[in-house]
PDB file of N, CA and C in Angstrom:
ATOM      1  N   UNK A   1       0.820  -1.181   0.000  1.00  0.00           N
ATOM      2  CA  UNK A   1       0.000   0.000   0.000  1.00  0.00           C
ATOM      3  C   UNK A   1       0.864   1.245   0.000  1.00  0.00           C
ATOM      4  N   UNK A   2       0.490   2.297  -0.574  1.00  0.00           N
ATOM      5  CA  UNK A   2       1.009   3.351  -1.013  1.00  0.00           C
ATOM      6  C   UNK A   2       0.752   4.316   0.634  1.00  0.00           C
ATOM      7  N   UNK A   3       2.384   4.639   0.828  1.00  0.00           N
ATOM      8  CA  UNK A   3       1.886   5.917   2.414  1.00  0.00           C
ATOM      9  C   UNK A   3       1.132   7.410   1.619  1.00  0.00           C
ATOM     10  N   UNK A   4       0.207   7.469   2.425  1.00  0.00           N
ATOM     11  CA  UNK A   4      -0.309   8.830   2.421  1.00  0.00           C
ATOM     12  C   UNK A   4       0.785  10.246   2.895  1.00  0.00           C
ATOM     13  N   UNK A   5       0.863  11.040   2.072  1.00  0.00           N
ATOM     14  CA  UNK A   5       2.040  11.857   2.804  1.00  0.00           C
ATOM     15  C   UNK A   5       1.095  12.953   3.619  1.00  0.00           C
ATOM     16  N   UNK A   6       1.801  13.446   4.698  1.00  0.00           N
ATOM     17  CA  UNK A   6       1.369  14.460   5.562  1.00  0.00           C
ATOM     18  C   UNK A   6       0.633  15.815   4.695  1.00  0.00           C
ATOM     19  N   UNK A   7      -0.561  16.106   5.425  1.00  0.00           N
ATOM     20  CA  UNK A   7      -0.927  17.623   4.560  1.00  0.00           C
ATOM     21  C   UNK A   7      -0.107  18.885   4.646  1.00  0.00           C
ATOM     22  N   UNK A   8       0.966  18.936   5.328  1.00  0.00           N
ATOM     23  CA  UNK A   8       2.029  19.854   4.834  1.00  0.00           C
ATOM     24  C   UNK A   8       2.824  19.347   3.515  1.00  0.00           C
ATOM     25  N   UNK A   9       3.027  17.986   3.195  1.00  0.00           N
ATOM     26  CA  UNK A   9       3.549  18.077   2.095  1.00  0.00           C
ATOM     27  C   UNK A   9       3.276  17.737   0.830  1.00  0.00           C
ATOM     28  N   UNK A  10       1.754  18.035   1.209  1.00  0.00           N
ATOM     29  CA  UNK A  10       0.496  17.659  -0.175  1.00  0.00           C
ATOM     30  C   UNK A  10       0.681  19.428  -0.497  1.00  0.00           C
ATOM     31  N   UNK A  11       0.614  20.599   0.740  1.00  0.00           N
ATOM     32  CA  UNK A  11       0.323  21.804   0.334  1.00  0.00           C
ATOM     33  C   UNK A  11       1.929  22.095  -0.656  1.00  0.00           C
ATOM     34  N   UNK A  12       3.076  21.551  -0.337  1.00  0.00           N
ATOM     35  CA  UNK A  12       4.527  22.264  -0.325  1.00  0.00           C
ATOM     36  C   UNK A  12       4.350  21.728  -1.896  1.00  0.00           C
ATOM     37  N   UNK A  13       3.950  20.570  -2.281  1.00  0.00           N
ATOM     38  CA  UNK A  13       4.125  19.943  -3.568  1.00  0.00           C
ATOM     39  C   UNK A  13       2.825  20.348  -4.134  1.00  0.00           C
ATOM     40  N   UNK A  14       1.816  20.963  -4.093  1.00  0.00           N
ATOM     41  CA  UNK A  14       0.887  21.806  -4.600  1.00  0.00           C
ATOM     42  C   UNK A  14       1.511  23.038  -5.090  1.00  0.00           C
ATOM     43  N   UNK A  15       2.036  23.988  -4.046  1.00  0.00           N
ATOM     44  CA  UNK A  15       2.475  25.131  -4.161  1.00  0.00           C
ATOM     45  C   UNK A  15       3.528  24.690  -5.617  1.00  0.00           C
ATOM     46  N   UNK A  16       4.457  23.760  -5.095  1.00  0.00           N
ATOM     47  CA  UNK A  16       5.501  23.968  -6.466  1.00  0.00           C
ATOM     48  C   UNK A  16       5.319  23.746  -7.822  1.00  0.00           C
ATOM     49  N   UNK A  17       3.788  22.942  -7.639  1.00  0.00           N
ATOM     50  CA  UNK A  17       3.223  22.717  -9.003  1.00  0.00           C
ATOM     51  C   UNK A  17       2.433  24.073  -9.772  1.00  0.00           C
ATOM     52  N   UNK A  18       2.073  24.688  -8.600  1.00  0.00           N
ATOM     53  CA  UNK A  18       1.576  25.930  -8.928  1.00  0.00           C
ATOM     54  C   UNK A  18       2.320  27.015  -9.633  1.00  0.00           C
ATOM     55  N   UNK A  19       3.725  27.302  -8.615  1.00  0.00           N
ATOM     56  CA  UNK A  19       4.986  27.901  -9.090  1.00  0.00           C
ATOM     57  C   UNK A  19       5.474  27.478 -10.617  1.00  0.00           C
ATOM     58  N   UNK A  20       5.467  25.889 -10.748  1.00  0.00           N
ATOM     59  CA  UNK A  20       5.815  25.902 -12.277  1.00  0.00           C
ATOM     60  C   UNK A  20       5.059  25.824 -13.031  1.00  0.00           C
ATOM     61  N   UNK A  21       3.459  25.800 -13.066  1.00  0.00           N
ATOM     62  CA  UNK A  21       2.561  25.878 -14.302  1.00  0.00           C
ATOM     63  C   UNK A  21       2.768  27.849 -14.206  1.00  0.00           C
ATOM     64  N   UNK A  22       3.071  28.482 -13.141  1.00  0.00           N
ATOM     65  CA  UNK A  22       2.694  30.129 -13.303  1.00  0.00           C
ATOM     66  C   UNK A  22       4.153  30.340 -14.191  1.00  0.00           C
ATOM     67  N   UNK A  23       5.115  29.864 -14.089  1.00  0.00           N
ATOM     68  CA  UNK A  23       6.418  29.905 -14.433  1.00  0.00           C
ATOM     69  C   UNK A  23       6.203  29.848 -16.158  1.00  0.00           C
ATOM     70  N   UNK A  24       5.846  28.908 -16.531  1.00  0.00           N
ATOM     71  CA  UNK A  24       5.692  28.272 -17.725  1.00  0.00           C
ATOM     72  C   UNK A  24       4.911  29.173 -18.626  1.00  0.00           C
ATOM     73  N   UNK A  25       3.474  29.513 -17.972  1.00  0.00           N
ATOM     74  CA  UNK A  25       2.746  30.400 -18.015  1.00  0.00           C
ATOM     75  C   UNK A  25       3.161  31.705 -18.585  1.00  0.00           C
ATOM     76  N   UNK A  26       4.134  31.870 -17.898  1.00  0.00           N
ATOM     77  CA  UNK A  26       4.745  33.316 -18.123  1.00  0.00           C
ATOM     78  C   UNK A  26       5.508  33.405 -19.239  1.00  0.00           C
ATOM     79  N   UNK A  27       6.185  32.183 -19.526  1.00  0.00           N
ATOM     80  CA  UNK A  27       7.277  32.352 -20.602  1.00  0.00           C
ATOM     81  C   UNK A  27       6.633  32.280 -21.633  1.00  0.00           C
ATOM     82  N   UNK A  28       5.117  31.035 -21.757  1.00  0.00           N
ATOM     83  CA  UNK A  28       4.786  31.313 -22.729  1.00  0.00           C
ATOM     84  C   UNK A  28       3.829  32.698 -23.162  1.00  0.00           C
ATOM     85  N   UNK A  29       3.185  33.172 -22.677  1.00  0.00           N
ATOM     86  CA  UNK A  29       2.690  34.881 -22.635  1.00  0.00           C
ATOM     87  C   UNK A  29       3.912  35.544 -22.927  1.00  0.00           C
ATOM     88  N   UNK A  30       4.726  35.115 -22.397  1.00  0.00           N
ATOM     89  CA  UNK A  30       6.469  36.333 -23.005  1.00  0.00           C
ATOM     90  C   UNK A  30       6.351  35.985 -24.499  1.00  0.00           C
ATOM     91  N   UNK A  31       6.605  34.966 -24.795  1.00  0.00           N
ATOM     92  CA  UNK A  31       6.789  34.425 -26.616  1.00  0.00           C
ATOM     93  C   UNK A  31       5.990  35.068 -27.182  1.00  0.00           C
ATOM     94  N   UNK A  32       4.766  34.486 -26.793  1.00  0.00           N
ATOM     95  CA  UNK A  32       3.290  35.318 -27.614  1.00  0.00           C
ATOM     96  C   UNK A  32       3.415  36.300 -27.891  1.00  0.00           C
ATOM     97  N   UNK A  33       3.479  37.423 -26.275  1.00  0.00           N
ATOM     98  CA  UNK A  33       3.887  38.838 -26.931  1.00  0.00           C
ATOM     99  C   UNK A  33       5.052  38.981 -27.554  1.00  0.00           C
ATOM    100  N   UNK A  34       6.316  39.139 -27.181  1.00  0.00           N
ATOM    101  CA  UNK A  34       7.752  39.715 -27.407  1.00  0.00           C
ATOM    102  C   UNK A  34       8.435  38.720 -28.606  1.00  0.00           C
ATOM    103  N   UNK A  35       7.855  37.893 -29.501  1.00  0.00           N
ATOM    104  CA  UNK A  35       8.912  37.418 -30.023  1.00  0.00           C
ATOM    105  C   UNK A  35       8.836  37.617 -31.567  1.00  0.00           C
ATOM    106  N   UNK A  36       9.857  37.256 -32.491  1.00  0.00           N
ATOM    107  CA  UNK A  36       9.732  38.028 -33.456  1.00  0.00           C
ATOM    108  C   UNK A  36       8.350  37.785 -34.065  1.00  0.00           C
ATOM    109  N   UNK A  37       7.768  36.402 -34.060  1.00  0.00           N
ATOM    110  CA  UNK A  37       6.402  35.950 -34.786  1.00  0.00           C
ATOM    111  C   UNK A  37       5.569  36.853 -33.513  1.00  0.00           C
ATOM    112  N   UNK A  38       5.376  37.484 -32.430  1.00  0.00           N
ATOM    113  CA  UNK A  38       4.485  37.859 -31.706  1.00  0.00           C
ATOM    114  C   UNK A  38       3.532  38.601 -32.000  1.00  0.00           C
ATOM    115  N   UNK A  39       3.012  38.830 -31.280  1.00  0.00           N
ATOM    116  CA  UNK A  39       1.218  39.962 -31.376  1.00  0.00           C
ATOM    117  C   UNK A  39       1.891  41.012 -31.636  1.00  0.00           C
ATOM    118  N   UNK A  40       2.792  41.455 -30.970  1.00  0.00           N
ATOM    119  CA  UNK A  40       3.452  42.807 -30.834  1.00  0.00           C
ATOM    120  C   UNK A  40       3.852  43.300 -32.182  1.00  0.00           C
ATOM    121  N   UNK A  41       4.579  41.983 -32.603  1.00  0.00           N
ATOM    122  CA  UNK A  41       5.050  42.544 -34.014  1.00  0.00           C
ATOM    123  C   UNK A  41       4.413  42.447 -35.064  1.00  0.00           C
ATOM    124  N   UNK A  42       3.150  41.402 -35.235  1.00  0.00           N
ATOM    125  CA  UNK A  42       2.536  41.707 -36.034  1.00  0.00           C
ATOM    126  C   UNK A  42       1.631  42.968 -35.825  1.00  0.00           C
ATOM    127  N   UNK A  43       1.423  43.728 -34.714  1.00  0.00           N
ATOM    128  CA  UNK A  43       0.426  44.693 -34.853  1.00  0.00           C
ATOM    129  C   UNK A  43       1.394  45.685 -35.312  1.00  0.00           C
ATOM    130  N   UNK A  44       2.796  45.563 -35.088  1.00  0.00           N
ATOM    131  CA  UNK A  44       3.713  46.836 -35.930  1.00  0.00           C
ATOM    132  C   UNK A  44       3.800  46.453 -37.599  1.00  0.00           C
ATOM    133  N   UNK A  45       3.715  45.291 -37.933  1.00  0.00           N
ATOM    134  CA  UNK A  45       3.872  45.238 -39.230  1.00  0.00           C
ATOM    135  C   UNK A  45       2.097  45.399 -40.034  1.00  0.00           C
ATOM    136  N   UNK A  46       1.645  45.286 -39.334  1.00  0.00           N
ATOM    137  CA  UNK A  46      -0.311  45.468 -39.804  1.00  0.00           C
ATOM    138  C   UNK A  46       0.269  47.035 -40.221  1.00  0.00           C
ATOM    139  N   UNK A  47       0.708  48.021 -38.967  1.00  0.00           N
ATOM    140  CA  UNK A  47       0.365  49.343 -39.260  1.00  0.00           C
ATOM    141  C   UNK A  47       1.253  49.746 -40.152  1.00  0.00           C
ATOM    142  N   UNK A  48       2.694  49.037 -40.434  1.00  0.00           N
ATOM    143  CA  UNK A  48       3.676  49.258 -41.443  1.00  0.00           C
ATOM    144  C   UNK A  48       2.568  49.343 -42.997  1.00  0.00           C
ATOM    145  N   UNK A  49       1.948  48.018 -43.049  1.00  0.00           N
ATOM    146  CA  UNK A  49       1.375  47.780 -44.272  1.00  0.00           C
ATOM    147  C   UNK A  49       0.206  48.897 -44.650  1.00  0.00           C
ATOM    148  N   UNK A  50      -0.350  49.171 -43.402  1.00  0.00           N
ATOM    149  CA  UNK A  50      -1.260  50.289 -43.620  1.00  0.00           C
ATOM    150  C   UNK A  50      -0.495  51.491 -44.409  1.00  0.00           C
ATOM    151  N   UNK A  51       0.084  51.861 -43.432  1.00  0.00           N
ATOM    152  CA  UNK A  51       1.107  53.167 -43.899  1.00  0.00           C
ATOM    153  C   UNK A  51       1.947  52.790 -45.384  1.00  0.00           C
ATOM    154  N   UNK A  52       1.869  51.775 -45.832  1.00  0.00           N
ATOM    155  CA  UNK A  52       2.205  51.703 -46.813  1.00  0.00           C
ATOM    156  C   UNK A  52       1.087  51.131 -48.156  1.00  0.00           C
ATOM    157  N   UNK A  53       0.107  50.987 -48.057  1.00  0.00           N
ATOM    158  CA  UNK A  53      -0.713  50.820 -48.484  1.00  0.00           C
ATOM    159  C   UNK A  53      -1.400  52.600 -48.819  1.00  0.00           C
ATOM    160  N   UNK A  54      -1.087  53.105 -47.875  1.00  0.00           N
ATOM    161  CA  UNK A  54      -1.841  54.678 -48.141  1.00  0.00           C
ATOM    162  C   UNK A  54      -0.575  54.914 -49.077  1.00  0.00           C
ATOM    163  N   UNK A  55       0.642  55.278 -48.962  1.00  0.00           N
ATOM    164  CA  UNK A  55       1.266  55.371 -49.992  1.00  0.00           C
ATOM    165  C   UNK A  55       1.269  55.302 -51.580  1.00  0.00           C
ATOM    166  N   UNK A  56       1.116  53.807 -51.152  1.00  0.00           N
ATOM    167  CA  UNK A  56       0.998  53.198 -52.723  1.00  0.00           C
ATOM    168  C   UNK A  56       0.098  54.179 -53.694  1.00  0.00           C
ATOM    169  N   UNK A  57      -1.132  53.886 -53.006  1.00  0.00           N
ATOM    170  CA  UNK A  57      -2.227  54.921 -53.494  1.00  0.00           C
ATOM    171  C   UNK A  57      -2.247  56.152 -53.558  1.00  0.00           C
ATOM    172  N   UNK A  58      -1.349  57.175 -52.989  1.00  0.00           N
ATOM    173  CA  UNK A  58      -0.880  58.435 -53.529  1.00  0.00           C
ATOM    174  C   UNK A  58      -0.139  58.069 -54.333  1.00  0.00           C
ATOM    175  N   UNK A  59       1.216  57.701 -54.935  1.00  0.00           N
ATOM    176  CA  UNK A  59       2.240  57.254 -55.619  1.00  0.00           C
ATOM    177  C   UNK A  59       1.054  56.743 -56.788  1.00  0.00           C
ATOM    178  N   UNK A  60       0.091  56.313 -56.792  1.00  0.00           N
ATOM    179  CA  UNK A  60      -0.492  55.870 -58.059  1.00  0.00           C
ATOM    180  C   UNK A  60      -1.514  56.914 -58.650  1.00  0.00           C
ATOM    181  N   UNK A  61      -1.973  57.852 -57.947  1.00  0.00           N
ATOM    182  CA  UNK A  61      -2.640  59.116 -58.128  1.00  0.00           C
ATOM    183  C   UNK A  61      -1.937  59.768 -58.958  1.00  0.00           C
ATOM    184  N   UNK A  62      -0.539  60.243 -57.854  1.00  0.00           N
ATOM    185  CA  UNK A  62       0.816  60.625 -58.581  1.00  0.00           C
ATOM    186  C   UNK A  62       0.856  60.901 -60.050  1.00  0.00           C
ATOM    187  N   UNK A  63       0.820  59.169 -60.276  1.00  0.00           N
ATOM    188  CA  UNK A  63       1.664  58.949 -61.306  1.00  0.00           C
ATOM    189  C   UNK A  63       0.541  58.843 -62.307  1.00  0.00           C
ATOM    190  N   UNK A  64      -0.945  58.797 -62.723  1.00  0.00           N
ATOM    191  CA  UNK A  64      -1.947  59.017 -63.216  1.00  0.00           C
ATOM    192  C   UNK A  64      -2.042  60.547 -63.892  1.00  0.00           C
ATOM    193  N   UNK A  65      -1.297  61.073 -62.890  1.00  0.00           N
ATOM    194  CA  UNK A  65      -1.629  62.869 -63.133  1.00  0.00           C
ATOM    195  C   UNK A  65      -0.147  63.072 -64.328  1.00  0.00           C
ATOM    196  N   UNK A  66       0.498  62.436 -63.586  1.00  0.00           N
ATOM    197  CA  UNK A  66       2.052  62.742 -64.472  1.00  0.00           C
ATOM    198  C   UNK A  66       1.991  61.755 -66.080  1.00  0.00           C
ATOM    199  N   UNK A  67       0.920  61.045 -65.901  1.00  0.00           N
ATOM    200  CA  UNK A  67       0.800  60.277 -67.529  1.00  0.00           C
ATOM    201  C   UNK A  67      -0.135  61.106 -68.155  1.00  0.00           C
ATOM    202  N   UNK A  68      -1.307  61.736 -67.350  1.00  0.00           N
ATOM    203  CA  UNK A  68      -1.774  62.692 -68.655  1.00  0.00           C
ATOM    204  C   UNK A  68      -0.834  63.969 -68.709  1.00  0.00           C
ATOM    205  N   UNK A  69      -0.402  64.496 -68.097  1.00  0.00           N
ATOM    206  CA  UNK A  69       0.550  65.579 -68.092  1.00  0.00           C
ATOM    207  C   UNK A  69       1.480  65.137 -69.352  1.00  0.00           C
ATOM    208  N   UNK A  70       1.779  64.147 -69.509  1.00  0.00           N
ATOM    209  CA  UNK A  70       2.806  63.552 -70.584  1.00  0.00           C
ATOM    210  C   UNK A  70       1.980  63.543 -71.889  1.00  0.00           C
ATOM    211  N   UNK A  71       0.743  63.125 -71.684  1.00  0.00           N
ATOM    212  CA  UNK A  71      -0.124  62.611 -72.668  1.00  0.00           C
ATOM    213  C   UNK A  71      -0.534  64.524 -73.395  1.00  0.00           C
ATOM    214  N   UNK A  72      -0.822  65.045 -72.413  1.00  0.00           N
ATOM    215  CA  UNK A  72      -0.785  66.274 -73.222  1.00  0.00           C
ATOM    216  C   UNK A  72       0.509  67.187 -73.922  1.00  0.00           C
ATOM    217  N   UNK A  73       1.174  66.854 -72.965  1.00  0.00           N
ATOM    218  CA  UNK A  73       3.111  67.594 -73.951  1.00  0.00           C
ATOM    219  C   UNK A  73       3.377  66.864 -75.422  1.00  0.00           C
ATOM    220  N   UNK A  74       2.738  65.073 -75.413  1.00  0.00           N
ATOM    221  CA  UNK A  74       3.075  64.819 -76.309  1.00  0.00           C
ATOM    222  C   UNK A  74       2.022  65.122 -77.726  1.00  0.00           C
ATOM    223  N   UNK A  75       0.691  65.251 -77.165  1.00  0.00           N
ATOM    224  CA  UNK A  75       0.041  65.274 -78.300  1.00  0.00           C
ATOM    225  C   UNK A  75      -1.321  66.659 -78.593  1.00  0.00           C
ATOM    226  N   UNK A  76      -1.066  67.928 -77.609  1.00  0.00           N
ATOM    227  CA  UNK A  76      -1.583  68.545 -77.282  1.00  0.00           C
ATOM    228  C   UNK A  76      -0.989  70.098 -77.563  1.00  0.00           C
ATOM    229  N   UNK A  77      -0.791  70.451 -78.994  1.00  0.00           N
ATOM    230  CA  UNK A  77      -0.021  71.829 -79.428  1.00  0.00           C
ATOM    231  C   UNK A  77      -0.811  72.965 -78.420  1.00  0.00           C
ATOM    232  N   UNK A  78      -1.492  73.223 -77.923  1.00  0.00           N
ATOM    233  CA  UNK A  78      -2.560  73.885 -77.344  1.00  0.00           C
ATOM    234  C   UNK A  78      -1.148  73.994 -75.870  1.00  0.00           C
ATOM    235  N   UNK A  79      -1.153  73.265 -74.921  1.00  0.00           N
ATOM    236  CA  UNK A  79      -0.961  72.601 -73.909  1.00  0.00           C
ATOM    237  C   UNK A  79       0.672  72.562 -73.994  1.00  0.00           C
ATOM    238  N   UNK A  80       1.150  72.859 -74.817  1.00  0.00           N
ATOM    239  CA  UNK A  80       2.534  73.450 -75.504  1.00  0.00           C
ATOM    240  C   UNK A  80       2.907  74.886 -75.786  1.00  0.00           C
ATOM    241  N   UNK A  81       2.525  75.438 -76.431  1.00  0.00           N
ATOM    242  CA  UNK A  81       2.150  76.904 -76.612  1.00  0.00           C
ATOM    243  C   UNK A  81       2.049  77.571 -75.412  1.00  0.00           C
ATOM    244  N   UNK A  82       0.861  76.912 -74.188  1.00  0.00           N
ATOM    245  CA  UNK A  82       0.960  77.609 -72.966  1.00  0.00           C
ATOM    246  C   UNK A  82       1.513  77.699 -72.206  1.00  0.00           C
ATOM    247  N   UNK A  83       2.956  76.615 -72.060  1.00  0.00           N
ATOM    248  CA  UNK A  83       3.944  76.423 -71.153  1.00  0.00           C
ATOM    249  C   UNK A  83       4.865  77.144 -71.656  1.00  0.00           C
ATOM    250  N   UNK A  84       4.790  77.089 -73.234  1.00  0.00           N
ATOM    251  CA  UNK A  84       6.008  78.215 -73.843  1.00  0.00           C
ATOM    252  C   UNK A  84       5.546  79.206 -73.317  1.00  0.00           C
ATOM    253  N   UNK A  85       4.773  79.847 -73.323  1.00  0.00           N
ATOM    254  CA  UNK A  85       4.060  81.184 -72.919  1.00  0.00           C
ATOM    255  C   UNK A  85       4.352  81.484 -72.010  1.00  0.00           C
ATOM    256  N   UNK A  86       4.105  80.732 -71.025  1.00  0.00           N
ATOM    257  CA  UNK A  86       4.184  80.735 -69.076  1.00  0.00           C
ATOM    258  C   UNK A  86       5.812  80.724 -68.839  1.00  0.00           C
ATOM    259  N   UNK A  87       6.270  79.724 -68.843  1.00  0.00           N
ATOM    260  CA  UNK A  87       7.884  79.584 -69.192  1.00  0.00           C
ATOM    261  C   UNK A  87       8.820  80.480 -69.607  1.00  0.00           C
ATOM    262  N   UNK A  88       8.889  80.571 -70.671  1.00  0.00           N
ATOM    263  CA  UNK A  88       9.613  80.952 -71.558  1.00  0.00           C
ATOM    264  C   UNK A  88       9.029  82.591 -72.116  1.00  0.00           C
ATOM    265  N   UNK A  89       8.381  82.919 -71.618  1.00  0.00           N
ATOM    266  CA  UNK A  89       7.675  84.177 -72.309  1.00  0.00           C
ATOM    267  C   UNK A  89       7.994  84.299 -74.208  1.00  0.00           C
ATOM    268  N   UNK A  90       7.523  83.332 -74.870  1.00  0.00           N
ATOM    269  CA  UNK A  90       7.212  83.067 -76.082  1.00  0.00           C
ATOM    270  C   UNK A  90       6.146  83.933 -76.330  1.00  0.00           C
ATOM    271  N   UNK A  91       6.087  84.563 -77.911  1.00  0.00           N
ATOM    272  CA  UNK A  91       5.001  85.727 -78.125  1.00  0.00           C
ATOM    273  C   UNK A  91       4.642  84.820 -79.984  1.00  0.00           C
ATOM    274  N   UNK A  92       3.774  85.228 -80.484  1.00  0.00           N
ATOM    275  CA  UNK A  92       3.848  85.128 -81.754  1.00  0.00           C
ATOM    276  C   UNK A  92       4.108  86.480 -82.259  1.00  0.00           C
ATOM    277  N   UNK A  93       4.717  86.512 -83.574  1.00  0.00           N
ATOM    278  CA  UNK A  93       4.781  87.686 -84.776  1.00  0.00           C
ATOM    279  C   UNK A  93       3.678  88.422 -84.545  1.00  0.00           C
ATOM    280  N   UNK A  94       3.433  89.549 -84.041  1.00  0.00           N
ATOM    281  CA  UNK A  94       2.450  90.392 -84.539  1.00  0.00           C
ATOM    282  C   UNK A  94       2.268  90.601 -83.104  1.00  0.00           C
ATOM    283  N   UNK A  95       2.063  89.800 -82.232  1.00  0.00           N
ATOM    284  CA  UNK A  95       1.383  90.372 -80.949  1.00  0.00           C
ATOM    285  C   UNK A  95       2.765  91.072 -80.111  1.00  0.00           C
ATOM    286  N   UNK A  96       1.537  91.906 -79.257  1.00  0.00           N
ATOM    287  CA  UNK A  96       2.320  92.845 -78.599  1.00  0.00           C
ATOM    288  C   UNK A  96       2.013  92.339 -77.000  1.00  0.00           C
ATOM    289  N   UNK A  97       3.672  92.773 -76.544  1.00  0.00           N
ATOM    290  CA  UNK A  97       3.423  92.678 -75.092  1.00  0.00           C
ATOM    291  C   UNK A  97       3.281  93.029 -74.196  1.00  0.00           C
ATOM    292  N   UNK A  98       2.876  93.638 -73.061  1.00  0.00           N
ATOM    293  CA  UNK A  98       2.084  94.680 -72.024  1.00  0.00           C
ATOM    294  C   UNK A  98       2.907  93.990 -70.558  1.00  0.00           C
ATOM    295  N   UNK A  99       3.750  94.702 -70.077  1.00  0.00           N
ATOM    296  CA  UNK A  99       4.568  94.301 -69.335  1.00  0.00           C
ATOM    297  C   UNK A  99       3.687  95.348 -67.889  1.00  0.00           C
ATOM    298  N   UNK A 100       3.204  94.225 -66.928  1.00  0.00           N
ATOM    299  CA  UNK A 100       2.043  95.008 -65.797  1.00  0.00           C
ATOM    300  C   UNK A 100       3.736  94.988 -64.820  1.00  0.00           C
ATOM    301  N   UNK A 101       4.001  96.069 -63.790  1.00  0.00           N
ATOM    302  CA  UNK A 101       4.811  96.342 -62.797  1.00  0.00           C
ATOM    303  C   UNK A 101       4.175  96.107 -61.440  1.00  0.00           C
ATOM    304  N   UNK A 102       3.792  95.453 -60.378  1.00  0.00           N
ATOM    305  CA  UNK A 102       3.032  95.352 -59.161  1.00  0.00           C
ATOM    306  C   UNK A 102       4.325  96.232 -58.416  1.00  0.00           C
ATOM    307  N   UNK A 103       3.308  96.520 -57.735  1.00  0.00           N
ATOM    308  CA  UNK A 103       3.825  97.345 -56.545  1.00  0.00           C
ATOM    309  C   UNK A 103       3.886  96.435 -54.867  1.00  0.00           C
ATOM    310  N   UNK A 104       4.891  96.166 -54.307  1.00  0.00           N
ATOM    311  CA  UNK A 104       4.762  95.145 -53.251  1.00  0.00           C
ATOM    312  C   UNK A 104       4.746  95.680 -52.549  1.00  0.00           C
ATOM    313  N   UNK A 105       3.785  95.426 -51.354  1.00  0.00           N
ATOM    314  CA  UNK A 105       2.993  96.491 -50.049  1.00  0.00           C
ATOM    315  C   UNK A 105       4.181  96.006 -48.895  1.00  0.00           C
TER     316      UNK A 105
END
């Protein structure tokens, strides 16, 4: 027959079982959060992707505006003429130019 051990050392070998499931416990909650696969880091790489996801989508706005901008230099004499104009102060033969002076307050 198996001895019954004393209830002081049912509590002492309780307690230490307690101590190492809280132990264990802990390390694994440490991993979960803190490790490179963790919560932690995926909620920094979620907001990375966000922040880069808004990007993208300016950068493609961007670059929408800068293809018709192209699309008109290349095929748009109109849209040419006015940048010479603006730019370059280009005139045609015949016209005259009226040079306004502002006065800065």
């Amino acid at each position: 027959m198996a001895k019954e051990l004393p209830a002081s050392q049912k509590k002492l070998m309780t307690r230490k079982r307690v101590i190492v499931i809280a132990i264990l416990t802990a390390a694994i909650l440490a991993f979960v959060m803190f490790s490179s696969h963790g919560i932690l880091s995926r909620i920094a790489i979620a907001a990375d992707a966000s922040q880069l996801g808004s990007t993208l989508s300016n950068m493609k706005r961007e670059e929408d505006s800068l293809r018709v901008e192209i699309n008109k230099l290349l095929n748009d004499t109109l849209e040419i003429e006015r940048l010479a104009r603006e730019r370059y102060g280009y005139v045609r033969l015949g016209e005259k130019v009226f040079v306004i002076k502002r006065e800065h307050k």
